[in-house]
N, C-alpha and C. Protein backbone atom coordinates (compact mmCIF):
# COMPACT_ATOMS: atom_id res chain seq x y z
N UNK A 1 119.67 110.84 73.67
CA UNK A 1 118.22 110.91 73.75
C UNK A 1 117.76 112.00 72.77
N UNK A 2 116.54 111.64 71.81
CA UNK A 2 116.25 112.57 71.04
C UNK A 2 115.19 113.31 71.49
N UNK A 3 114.87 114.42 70.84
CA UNK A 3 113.56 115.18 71.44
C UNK A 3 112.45 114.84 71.38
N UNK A 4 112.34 113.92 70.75
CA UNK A 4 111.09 113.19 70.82
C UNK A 4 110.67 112.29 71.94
N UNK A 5 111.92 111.51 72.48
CA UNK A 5 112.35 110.68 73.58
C UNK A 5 111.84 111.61 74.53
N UNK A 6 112.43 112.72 74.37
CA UNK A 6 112.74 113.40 75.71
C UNK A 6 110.92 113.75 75.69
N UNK A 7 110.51 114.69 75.01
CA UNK A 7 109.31 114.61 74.89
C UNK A 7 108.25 113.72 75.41
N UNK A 8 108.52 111.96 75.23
CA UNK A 8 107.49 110.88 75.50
C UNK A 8 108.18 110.87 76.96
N UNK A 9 109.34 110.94 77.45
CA UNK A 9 109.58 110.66 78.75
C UNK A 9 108.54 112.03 79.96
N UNK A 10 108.84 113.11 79.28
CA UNK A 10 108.16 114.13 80.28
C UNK A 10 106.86 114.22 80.52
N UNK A 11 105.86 113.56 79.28
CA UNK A 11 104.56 113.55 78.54
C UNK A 11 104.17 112.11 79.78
N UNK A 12 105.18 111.41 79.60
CA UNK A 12 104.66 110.21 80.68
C UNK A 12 104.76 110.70 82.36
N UNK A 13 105.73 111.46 82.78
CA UNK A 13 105.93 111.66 83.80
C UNK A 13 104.51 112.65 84.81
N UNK A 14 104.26 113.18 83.37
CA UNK A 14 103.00 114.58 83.79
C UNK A 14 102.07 113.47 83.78
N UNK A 15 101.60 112.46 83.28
CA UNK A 15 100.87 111.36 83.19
C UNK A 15 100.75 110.81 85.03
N UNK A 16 102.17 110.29 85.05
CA UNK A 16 102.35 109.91 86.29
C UNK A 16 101.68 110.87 87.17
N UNK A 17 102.26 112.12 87.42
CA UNK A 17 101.32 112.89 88.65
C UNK A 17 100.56 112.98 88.68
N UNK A 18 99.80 113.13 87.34
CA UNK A 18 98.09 113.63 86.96
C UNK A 18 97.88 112.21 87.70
N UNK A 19 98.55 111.07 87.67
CA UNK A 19 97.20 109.67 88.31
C UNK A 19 97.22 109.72 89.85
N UNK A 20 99.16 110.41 90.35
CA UNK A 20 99.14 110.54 91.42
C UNK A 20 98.12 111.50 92.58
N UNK A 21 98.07 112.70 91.29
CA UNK A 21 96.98 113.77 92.77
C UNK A 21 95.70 112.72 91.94
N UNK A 22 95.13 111.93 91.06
CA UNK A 22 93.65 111.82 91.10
C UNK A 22 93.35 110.84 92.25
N UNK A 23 94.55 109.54 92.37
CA UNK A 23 94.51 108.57 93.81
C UNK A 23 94.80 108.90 95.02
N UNK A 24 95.78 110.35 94.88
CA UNK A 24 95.18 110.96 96.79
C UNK A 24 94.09 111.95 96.64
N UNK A 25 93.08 111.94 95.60
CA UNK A 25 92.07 112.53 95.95
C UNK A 25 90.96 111.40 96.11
N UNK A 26 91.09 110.39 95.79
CA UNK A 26 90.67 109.23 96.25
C UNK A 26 90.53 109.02 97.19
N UNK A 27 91.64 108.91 97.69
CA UNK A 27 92.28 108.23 98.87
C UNK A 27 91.82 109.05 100.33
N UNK A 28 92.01 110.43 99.72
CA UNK A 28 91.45 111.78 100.64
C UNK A 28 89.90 111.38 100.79
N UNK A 29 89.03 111.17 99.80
CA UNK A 29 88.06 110.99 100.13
C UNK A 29 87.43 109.86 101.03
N UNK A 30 88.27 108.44 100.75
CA UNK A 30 88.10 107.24 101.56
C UNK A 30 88.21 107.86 102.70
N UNK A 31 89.73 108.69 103.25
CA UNK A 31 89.77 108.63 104.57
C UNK A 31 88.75 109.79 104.90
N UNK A 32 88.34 110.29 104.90
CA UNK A 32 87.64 111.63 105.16
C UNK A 32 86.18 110.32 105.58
N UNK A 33 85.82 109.54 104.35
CA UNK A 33 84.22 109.14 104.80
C UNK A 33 84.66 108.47 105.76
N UNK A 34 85.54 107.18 106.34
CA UNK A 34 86.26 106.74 107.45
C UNK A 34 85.96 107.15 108.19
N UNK A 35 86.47 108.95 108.70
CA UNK A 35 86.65 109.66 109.55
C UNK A 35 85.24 109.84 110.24
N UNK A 36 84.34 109.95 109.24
CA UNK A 36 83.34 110.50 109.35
C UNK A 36 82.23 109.30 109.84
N UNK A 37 82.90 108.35 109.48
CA UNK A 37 82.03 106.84 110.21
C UNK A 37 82.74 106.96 111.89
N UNK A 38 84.18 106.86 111.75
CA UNK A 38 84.22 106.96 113.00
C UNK A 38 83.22 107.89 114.19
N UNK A 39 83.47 109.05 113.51
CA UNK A 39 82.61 109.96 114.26
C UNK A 39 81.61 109.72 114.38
N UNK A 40 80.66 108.84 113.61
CA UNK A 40 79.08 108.88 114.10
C UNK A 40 79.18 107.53 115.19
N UNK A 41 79.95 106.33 114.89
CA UNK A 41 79.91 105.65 115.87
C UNK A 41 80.24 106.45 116.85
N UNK A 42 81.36 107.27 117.23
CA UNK A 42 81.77 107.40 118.38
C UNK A 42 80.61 108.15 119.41
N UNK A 43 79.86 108.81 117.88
CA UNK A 43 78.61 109.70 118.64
C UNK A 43 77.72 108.43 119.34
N UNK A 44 77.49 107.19 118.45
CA UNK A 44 76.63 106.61 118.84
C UNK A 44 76.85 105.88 120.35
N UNK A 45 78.08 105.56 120.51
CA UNK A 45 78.58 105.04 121.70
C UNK A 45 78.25 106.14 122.76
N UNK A 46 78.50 107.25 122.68
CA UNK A 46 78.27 107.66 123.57
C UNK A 46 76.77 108.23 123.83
N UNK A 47 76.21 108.24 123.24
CA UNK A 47 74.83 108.25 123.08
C UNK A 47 74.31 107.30 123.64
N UNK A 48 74.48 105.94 123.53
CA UNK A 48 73.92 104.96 124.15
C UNK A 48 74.88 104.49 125.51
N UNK A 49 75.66 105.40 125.60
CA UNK A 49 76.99 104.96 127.06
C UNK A 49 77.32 103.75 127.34
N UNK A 50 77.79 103.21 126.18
CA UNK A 50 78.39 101.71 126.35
C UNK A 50 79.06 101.53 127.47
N UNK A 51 79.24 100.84 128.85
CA UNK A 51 80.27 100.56 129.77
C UNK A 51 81.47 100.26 129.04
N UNK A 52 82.61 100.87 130.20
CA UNK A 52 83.75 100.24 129.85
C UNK A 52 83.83 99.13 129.80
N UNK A 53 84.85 98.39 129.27
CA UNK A 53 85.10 96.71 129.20
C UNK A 53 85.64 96.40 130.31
N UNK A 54 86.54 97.27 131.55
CA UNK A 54 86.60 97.06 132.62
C UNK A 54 86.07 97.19 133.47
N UNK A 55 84.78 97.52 133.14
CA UNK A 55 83.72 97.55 134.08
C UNK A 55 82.60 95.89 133.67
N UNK A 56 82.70 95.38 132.93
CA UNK A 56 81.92 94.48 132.03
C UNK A 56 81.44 93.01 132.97
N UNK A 57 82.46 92.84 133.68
CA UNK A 57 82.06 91.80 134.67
C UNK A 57 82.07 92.21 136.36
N UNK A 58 81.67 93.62 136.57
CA UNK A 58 81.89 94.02 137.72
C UNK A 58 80.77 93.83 138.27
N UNK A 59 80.73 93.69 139.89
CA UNK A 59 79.10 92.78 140.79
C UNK A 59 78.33 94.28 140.83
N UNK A 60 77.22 94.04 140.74
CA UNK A 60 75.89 95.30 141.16
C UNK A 60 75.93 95.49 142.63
N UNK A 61 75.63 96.69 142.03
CA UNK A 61 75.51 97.13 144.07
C UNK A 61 74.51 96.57 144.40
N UNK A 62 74.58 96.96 145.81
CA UNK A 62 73.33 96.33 146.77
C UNK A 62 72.24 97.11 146.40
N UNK A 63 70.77 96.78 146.43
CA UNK A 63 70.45 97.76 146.64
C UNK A 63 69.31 97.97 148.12
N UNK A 64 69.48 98.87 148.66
CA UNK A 64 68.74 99.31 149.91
C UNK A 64 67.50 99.27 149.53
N UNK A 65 66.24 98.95 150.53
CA UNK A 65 64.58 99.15 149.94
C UNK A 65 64.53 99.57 151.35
């Protein structure tokens, strides 16, 4: 291998990482906004107190007058 070789091989490799941290900063960001959707649904669910799903077909109480 000549130094030039060796040269285009290392020149590509620094290539390689440089794309690798720019797609987990990508990737960091996808999951982060994700995260951050989750969280507002989860706010919203509980905000509006969705019933459980095992509660979903359960009978109403009586009610007394």
């Amino acid at each position: 291998m000549t130094e030039e070789e060796l040269r285009a091989v290392l020149d590509n490799l620094l290539q390689i990482q440089s794309n690798n941290d720019y797609n987990f900063q990508l990737l960091q960001a996808h999951i982060d906004n994700l995260q951050r959707q989750i969280n507002e649904l989860n706010d919203l669910k509980e905000m509006f107190r969705l019933p459980k799903p095992e509660n979903k077909n359960r009978e109403a109480f009586e009610q007394i007058n």
